[in-house]
PDB file of N, CA and C in Angstrom:
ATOM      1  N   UNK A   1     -13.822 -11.750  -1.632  1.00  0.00           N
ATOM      2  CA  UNK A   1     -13.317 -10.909  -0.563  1.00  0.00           C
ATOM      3  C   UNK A   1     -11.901 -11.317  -0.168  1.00  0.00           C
ATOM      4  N   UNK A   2     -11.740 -12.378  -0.412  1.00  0.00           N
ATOM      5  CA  UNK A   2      -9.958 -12.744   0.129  1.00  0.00           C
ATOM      6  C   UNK A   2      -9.145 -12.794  -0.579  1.00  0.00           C
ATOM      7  N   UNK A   3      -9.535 -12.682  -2.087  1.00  0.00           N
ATOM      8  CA  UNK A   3      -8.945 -11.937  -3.004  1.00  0.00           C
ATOM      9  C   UNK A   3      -8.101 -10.666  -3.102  1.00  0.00           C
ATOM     10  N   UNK A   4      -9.276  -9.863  -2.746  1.00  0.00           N
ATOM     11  CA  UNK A   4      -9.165  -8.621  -2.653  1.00  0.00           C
ATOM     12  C   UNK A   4      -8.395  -8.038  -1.314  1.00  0.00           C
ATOM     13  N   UNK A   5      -8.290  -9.107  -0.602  1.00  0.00           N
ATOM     14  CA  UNK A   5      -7.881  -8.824   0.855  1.00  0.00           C
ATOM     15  C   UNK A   5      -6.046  -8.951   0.458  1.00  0.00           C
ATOM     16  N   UNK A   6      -6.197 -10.363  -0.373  1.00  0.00           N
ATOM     17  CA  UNK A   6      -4.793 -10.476  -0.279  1.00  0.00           C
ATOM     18  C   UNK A   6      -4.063  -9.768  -1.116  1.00  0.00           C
ATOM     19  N   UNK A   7      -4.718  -9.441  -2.615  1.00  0.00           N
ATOM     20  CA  UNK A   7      -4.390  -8.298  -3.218  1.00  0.00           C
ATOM     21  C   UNK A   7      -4.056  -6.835  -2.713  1.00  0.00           C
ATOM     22  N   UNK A   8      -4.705  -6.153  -1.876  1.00  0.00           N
ATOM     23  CA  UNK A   8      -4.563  -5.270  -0.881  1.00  0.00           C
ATOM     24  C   UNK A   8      -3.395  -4.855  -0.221  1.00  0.00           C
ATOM     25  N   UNK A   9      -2.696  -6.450   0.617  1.00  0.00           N
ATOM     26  CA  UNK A   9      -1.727  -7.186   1.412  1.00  0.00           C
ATOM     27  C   UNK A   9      -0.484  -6.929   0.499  1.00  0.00           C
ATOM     28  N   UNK A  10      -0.557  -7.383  -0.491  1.00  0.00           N
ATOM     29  CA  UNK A  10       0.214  -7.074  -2.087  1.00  0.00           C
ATOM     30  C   UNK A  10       0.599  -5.767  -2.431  1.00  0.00           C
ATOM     31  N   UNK A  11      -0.505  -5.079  -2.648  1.00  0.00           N
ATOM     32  CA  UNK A  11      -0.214  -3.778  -2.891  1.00  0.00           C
ATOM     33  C   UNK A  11       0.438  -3.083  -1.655  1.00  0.00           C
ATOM     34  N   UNK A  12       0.036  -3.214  -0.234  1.00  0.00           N
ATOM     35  CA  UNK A  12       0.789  -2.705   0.390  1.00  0.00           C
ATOM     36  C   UNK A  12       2.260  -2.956   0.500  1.00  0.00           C
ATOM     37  N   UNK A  13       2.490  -4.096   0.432  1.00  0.00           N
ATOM     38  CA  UNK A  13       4.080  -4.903   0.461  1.00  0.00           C
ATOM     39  C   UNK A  13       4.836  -4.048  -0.525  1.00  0.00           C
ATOM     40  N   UNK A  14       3.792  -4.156  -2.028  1.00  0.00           N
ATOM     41  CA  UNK A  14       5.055  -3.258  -2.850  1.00  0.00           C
ATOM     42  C   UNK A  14       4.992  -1.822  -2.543  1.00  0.00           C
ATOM     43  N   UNK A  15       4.554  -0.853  -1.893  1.00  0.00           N
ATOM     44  CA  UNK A  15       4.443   0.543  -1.534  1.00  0.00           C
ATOM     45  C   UNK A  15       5.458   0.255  -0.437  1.00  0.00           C
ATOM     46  N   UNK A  16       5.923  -0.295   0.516  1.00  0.00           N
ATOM     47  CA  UNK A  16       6.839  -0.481   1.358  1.00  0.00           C
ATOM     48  C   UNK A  16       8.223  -0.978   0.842  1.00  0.00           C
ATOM     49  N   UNK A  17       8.099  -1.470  -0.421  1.00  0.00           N
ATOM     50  CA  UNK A  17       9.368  -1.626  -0.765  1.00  0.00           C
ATOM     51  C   UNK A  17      10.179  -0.973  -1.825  1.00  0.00           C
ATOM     52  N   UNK A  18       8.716   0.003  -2.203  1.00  0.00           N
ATOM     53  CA  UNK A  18       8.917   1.612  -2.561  1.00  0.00           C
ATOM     54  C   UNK A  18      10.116   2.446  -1.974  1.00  0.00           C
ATOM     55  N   UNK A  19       9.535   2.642  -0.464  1.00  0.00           N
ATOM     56  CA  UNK A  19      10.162   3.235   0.489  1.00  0.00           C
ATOM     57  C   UNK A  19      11.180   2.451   0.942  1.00  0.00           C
ATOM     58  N   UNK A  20      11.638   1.708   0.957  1.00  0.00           N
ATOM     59  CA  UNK A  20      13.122   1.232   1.103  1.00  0.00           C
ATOM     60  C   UNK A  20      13.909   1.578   0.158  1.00  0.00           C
ATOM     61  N   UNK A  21      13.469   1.422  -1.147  1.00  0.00           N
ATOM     62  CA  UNK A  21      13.895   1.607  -2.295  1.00  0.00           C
ATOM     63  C   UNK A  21      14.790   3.428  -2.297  1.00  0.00           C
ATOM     64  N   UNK A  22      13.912   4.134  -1.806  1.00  0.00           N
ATOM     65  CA  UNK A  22      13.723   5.622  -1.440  1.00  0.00           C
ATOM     66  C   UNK A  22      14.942   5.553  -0.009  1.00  0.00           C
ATOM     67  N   UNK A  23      14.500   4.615   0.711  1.00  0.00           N
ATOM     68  CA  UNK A  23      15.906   4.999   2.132  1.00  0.00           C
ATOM     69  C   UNK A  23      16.865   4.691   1.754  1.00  0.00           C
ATOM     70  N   UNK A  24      17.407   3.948   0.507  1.00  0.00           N
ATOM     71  CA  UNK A  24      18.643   3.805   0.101  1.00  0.00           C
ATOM     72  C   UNK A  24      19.426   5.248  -0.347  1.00  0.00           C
ATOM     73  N   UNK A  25      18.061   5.698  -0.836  1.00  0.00           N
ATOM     74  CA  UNK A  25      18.930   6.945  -1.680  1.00  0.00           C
ATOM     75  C   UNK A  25      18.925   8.047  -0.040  1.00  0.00           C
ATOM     76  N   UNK A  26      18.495   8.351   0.863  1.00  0.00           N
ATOM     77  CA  UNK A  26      18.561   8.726   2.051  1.00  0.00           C
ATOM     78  C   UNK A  26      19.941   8.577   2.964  1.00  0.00           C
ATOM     79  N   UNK A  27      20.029   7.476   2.554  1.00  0.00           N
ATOM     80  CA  UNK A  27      20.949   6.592   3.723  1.00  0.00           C
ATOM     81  C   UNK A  27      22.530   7.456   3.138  1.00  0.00           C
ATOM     82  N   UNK A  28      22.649   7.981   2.253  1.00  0.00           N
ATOM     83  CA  UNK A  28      23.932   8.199   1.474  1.00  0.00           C
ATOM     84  C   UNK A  28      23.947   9.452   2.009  1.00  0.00           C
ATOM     85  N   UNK A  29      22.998  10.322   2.895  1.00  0.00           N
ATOM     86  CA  UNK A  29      23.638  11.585   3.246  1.00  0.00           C
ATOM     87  C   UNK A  29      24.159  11.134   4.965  1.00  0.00           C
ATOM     88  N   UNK A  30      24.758  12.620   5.208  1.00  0.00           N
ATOM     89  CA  UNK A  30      24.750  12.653   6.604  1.00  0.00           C
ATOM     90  C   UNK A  30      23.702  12.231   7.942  1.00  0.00           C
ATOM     91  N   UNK A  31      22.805  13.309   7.432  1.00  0.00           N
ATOM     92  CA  UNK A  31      21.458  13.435   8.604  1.00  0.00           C
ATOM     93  C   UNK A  31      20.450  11.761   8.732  1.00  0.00           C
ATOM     94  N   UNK A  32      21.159  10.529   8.162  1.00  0.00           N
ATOM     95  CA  UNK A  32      20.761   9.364   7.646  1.00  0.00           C
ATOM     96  C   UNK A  32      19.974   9.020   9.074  1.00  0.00           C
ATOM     97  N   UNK A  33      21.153   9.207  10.343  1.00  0.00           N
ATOM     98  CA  UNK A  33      20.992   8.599  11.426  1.00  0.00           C
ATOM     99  C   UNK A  33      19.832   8.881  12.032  1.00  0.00           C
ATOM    100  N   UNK A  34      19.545  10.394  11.668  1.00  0.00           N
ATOM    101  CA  UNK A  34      18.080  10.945  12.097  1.00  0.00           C
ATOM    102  C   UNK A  34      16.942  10.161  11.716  1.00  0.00           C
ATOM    103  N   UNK A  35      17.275   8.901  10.691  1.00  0.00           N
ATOM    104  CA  UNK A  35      15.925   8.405  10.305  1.00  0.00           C
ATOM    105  C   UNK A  35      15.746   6.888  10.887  1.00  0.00           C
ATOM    106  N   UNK A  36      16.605   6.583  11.020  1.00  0.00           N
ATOM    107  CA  UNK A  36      17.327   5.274  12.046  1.00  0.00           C
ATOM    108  C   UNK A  36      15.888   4.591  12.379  1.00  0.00           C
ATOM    109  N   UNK A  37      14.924   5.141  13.148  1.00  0.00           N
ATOM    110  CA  UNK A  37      13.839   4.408  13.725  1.00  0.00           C
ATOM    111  C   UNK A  37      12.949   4.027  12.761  1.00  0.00           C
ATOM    112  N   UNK A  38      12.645   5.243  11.587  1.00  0.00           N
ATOM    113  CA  UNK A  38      12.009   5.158  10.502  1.00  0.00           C
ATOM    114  C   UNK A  38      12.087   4.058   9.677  1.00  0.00           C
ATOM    115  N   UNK A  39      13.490   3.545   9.728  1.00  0.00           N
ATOM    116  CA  UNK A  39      13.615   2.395   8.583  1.00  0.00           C
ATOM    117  C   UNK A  39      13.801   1.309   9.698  1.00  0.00           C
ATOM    118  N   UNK A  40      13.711   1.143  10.574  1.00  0.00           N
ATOM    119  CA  UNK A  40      13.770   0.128  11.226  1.00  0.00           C
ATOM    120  C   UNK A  40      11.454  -0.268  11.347  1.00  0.00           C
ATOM    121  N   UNK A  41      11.610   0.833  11.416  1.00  0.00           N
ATOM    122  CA  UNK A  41       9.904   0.988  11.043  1.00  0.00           C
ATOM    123  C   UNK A  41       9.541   0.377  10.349  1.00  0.00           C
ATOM    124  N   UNK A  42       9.903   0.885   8.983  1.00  0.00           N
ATOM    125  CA  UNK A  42       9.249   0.070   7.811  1.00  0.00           C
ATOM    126  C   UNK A  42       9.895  -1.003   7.610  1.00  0.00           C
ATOM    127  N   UNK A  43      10.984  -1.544   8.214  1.00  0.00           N
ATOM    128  CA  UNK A  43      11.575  -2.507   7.671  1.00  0.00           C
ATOM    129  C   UNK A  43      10.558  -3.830   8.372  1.00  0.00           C
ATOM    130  N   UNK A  44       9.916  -3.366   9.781  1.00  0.00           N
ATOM    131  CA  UNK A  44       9.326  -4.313  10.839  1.00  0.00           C
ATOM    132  C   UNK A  44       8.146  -3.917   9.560  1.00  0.00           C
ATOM    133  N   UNK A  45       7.201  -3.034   9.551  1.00  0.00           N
ATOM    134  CA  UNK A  45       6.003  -3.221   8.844  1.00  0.00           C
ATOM    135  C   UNK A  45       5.898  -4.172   7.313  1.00  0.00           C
ATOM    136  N   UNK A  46       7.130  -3.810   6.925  1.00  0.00           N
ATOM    137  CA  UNK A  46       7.589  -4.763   5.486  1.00  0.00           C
ATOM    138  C   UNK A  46       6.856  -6.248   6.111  1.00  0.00           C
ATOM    139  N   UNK A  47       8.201  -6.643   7.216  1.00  0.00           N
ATOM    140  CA  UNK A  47       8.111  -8.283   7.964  1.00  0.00           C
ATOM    141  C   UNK A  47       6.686  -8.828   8.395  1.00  0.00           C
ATOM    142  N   UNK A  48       5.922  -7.696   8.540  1.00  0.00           N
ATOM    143  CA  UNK A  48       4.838  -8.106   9.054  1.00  0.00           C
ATOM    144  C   UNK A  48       3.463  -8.387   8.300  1.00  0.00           C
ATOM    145  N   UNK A  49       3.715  -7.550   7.029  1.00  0.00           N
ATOM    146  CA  UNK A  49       2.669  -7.993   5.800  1.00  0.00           C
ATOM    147  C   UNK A  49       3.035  -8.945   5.402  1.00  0.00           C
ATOM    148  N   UNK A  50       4.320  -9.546   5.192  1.00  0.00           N
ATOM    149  CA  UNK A  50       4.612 -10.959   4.545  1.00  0.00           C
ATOM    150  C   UNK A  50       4.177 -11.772   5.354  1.00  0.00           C
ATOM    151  N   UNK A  51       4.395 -11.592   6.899  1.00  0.00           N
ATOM    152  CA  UNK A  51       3.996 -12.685   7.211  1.00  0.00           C
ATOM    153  C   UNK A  51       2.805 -13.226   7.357  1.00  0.00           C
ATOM    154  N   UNK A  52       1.903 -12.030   7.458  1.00  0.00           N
ATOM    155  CA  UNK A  52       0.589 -12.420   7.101  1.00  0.00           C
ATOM    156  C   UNK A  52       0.347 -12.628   5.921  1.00  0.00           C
ATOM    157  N   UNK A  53       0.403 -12.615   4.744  1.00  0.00           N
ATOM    158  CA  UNK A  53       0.446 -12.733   3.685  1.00  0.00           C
ATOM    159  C   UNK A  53       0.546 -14.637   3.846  1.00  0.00           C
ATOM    160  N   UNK A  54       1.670 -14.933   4.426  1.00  0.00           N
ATOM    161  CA  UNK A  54       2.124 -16.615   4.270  1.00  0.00           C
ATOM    162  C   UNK A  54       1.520 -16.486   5.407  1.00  0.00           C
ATOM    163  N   UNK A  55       0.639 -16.354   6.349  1.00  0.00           N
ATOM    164  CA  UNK A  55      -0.180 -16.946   7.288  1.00  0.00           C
ATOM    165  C   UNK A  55      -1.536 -16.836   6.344  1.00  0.00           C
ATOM    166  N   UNK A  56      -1.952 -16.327   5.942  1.00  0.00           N
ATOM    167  CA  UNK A  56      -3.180 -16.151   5.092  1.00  0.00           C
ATOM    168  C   UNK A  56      -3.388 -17.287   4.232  1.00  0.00           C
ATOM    169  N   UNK A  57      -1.929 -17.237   3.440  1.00  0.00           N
ATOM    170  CA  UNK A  57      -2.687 -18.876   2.345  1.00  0.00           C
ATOM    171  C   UNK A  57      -1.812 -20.373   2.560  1.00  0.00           C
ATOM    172  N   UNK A  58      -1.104 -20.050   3.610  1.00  0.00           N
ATOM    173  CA  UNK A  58      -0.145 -21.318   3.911  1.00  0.00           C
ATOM    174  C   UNK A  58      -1.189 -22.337   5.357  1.00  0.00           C
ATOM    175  N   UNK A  59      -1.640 -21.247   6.165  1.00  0.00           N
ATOM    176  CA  UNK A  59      -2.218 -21.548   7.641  1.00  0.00           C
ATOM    177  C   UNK A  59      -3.868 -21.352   7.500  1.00  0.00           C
ATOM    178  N   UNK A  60      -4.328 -20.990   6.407  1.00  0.00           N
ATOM    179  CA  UNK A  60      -5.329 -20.368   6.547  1.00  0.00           C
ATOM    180  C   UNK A  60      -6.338 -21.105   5.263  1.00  0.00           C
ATOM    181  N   UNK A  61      -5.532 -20.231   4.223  1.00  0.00           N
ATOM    182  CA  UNK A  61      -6.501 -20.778   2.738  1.00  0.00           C
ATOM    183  C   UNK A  61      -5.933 -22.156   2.707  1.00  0.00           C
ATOM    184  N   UNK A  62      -4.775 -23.033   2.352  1.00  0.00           N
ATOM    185  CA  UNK A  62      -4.759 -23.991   1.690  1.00  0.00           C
ATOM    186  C   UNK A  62      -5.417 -25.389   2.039  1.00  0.00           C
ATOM    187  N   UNK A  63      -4.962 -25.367   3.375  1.00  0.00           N
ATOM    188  CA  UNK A  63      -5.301 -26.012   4.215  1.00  0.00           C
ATOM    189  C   UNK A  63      -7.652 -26.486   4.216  1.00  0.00           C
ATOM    190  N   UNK A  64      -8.196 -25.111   3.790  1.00  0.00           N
ATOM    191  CA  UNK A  64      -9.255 -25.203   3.969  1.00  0.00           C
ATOM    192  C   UNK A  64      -9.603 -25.315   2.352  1.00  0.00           C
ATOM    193  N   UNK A  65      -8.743 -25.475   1.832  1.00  0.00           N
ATOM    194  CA  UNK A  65      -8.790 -25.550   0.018  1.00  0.00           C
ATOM    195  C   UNK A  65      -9.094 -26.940   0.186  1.00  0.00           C
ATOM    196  N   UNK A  66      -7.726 -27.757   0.896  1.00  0.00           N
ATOM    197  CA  UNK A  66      -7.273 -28.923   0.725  1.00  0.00           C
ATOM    198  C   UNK A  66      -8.605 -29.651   1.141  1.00  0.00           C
ATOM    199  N   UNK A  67      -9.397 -29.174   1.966  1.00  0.00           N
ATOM    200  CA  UNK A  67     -10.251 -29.624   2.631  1.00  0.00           C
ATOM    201  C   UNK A  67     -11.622 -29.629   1.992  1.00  0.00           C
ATOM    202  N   UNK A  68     -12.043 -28.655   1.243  1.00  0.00           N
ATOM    203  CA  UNK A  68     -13.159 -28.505   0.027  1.00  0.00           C
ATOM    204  C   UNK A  68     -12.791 -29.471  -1.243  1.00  0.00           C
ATOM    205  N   UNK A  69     -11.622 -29.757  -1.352  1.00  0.00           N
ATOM    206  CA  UNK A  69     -11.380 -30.639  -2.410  1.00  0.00           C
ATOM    207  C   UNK A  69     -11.661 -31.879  -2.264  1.00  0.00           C
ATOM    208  N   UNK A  70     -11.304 -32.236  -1.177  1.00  0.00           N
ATOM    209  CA  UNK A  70     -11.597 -33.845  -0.423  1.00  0.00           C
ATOM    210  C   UNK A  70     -13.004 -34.373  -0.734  1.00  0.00           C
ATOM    211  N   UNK A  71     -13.567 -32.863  -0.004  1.00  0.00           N
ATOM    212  CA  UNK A  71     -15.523 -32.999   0.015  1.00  0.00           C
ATOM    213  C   UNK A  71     -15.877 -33.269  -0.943  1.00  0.00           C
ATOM    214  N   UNK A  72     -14.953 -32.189  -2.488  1.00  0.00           N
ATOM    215  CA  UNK A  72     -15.907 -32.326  -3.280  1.00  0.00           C
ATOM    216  C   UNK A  72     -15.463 -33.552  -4.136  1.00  0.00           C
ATOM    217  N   UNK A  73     -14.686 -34.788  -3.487  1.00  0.00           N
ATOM    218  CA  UNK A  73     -14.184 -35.791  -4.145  1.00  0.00           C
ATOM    219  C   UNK A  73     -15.085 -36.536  -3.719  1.00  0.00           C
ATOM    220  N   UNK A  74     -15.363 -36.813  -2.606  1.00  0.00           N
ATOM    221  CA  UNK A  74     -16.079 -37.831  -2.013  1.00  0.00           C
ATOM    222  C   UNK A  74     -17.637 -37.596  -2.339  1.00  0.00           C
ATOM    223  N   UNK A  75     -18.450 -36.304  -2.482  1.00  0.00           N
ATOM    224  CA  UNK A  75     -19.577 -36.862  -3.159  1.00  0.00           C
ATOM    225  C   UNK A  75     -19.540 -36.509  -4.454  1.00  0.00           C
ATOM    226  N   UNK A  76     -18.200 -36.536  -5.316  1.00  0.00           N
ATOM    227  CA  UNK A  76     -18.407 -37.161  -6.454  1.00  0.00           C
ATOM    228  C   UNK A  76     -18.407 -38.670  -6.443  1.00  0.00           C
ATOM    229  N   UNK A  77     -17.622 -39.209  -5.768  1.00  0.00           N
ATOM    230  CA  UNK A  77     -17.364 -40.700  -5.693  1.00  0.00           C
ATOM    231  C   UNK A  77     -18.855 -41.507  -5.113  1.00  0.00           C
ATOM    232  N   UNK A  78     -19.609 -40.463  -4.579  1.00  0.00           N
ATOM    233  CA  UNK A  78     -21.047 -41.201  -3.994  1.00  0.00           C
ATOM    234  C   UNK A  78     -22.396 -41.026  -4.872  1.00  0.00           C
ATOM    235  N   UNK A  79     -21.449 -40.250  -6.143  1.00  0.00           N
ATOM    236  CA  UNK A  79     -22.614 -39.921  -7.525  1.00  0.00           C
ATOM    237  C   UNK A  79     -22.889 -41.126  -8.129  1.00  0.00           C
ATOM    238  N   UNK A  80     -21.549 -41.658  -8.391  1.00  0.00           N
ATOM    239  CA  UNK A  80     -21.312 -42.782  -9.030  1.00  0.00           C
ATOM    240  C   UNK A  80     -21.449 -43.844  -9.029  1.00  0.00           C
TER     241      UNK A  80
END
C-alpha cells in the first residue's frame, strides 16, 4: 500500500509538471495574465506533492526502516 501510495504521489507530480510544461507555451500570449492565479496554483500544488513525497520516506518510511533493521539484527544476533 505505500508503494502504491507513493507511486500515485509520482504520478501526480509528473501530470503537474505536464501542465507547467503547457503554461510555458501559454505564458507567450497576451491574455497570459488572465491565468496568473492558475499557475501560481499549480505551481503551490507542484510544492506540495514533493513535499510530501520527502515527508513520506525521509520523516516517515526511513526512519521506521532504520528501525525494523535494528530488530531484525538483534534477534539475529540472539539466534546465535
Amino acid at each position: 500500500m505505500i508503494f502504491r501510495h507513493l507511486f500515485y504521489c509520482k504520478h501526480v507530480e509528473r501530470l503537474l509538471c505536464k501542465v507547467w510544461l503547457y503554461n510555458k507555451v501559454v505564458k507567450r500570449f497576451s491574455e497570459a495574465r488572465l491565468y496568473a492565479d492558475a499557475f501560481a496554483l499549480r505551481q503551490r500544488m507542484l510544492s506540495c506533492i514533493q513535499h510530501l513525497q520527502y515527508y513520506m520516506c525521509v520523516e516517515v518510511i526511513e526512519p521506521s526502516w532504520c528501525q525494523l533493521i535494528h530488530s531484525l539484527e538483534r534477534v539475529g544476533a540472539s539466534h546465535t
